[in-house]
C-alpha atoms as a PDB file:
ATOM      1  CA  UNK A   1      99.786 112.081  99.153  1.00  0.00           C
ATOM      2  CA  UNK A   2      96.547 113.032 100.570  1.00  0.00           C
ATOM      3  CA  UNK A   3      92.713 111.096 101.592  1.00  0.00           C
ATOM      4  CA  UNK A   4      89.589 112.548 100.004  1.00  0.00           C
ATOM      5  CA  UNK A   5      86.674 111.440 101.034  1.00  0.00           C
ATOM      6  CA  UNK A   6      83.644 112.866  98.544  1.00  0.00           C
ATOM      7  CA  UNK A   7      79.965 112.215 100.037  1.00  0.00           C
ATOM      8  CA  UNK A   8      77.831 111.562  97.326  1.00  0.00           C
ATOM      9  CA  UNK A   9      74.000 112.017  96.681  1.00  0.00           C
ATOM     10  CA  UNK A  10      72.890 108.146  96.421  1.00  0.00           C
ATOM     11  CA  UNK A  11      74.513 105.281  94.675  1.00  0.00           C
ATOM     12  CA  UNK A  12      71.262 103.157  92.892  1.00  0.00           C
ATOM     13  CA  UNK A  13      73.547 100.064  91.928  1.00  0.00           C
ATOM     14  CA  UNK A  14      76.370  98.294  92.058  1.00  0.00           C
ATOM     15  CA  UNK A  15      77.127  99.430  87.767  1.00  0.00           C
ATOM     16  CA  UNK A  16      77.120 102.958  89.212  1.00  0.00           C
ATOM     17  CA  UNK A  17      79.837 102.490  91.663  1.00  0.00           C
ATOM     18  CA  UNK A  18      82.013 100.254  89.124  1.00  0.00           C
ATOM     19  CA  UNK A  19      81.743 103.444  86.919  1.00  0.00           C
ATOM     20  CA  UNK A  20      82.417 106.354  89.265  1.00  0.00           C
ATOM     21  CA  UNK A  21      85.231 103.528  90.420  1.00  0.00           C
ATOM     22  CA  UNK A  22      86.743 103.284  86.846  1.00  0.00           C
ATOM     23  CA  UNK A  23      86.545 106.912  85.911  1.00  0.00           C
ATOM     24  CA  UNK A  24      88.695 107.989  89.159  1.00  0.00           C
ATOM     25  CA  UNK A  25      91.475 105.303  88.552  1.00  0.00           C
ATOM     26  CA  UNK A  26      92.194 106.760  85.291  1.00  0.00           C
ATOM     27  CA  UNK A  27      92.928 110.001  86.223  1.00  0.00           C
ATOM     28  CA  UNK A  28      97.143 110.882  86.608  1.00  0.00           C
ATOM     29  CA  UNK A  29      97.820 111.149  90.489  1.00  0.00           C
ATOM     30  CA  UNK A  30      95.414 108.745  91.668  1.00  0.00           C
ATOM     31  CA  UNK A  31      96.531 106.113  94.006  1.00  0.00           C
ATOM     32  CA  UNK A  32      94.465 103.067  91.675  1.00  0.00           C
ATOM     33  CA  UNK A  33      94.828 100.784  94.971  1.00  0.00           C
ATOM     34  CA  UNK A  34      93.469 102.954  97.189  1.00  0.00           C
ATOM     35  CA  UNK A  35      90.179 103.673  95.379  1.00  0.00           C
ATOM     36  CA  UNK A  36      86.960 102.368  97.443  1.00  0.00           C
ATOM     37  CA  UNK A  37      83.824 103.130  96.410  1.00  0.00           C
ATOM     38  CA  UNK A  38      81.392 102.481  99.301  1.00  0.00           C
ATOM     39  CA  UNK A  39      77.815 101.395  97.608  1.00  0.00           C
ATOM     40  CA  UNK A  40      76.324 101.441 101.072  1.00  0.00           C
ATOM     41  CA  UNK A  41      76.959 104.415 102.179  1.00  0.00           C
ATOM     42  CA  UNK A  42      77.604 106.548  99.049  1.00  0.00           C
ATOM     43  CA  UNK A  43      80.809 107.255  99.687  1.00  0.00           C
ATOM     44  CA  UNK A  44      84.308 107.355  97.503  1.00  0.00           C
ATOM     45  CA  UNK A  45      87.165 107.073  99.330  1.00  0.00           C
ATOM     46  CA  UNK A  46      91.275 107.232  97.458  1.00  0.00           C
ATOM     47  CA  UNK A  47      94.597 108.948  98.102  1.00  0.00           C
ATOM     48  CA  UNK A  48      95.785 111.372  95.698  1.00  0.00           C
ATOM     49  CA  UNK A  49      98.693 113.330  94.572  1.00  0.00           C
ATOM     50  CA  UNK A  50      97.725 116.691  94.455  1.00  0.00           C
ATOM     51  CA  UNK A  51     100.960 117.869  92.768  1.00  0.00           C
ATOM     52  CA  UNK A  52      98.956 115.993  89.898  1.00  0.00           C
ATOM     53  CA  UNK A  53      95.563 115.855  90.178  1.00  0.00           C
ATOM     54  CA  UNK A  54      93.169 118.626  92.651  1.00  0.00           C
ATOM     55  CA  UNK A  55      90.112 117.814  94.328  1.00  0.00           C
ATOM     56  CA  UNK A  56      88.339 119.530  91.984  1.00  0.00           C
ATOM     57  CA  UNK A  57      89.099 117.370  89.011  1.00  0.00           C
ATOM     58  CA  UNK A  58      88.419 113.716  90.722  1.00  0.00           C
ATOM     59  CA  UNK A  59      84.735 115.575  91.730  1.00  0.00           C
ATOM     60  CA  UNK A  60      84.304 116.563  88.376  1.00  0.00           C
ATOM     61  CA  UNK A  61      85.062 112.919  86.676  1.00  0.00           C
ATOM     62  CA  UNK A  62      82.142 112.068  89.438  1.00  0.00           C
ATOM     63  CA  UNK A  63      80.116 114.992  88.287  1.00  0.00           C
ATOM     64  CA  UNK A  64      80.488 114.727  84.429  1.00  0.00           C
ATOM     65  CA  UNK A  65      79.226 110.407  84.889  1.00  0.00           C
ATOM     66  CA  UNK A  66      75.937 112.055  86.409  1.00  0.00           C
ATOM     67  CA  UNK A  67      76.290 111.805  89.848  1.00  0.00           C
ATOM     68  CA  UNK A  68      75.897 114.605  92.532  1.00  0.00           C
ATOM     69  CA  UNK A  69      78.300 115.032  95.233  1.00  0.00           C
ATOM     70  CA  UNK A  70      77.330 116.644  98.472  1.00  0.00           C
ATOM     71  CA  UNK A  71      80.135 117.105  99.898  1.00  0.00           C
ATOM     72  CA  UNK A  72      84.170 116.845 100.226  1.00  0.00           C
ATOM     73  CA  UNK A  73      86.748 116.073 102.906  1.00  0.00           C
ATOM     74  CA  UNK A  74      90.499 116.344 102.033  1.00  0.00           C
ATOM     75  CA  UNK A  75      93.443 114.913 104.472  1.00  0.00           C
ATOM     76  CA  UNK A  76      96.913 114.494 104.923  1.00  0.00           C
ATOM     77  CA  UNK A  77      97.974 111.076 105.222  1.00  0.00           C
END
């Protein structure tokens, strides 16, 4: 399993981060518990299996909802 944290542009409600949150739980390899979207901040923060799903693919379930991310940070956990 790894952390990605994915930076994005701005977050205008609390609808838009139940959507980006939604749309990353149903992708294969995503840890569903360990999805936070951070309103606040603008931030979306999950583990992942990437022998399942890449980094590329959860930004791009962000991406295709409308949403511009600024930047990605992938860890081992």
């Amino acid at each position: 399993m790894q952390k990605i944290v994915i930076q994005l542009e701005t977050l205008t409600c609390p609808s838009c981060a139940q959507k980006i949150e939604n749309a990353v739980k149903s992708l294969d390899g995503v840890e569903r518990e360990s999805v936070n979207v951070l309103f606040n901040s603008s931030k979306v923060k999950l583990d992942f299996d990437s022998g399942k799903v890449s980094p590329e693919q959860i930004t791009k379930a962000i991406t295709a909802l409308g949403y511009e991310v600024l930047k990605t940070q992938v860890k081992d956990r």
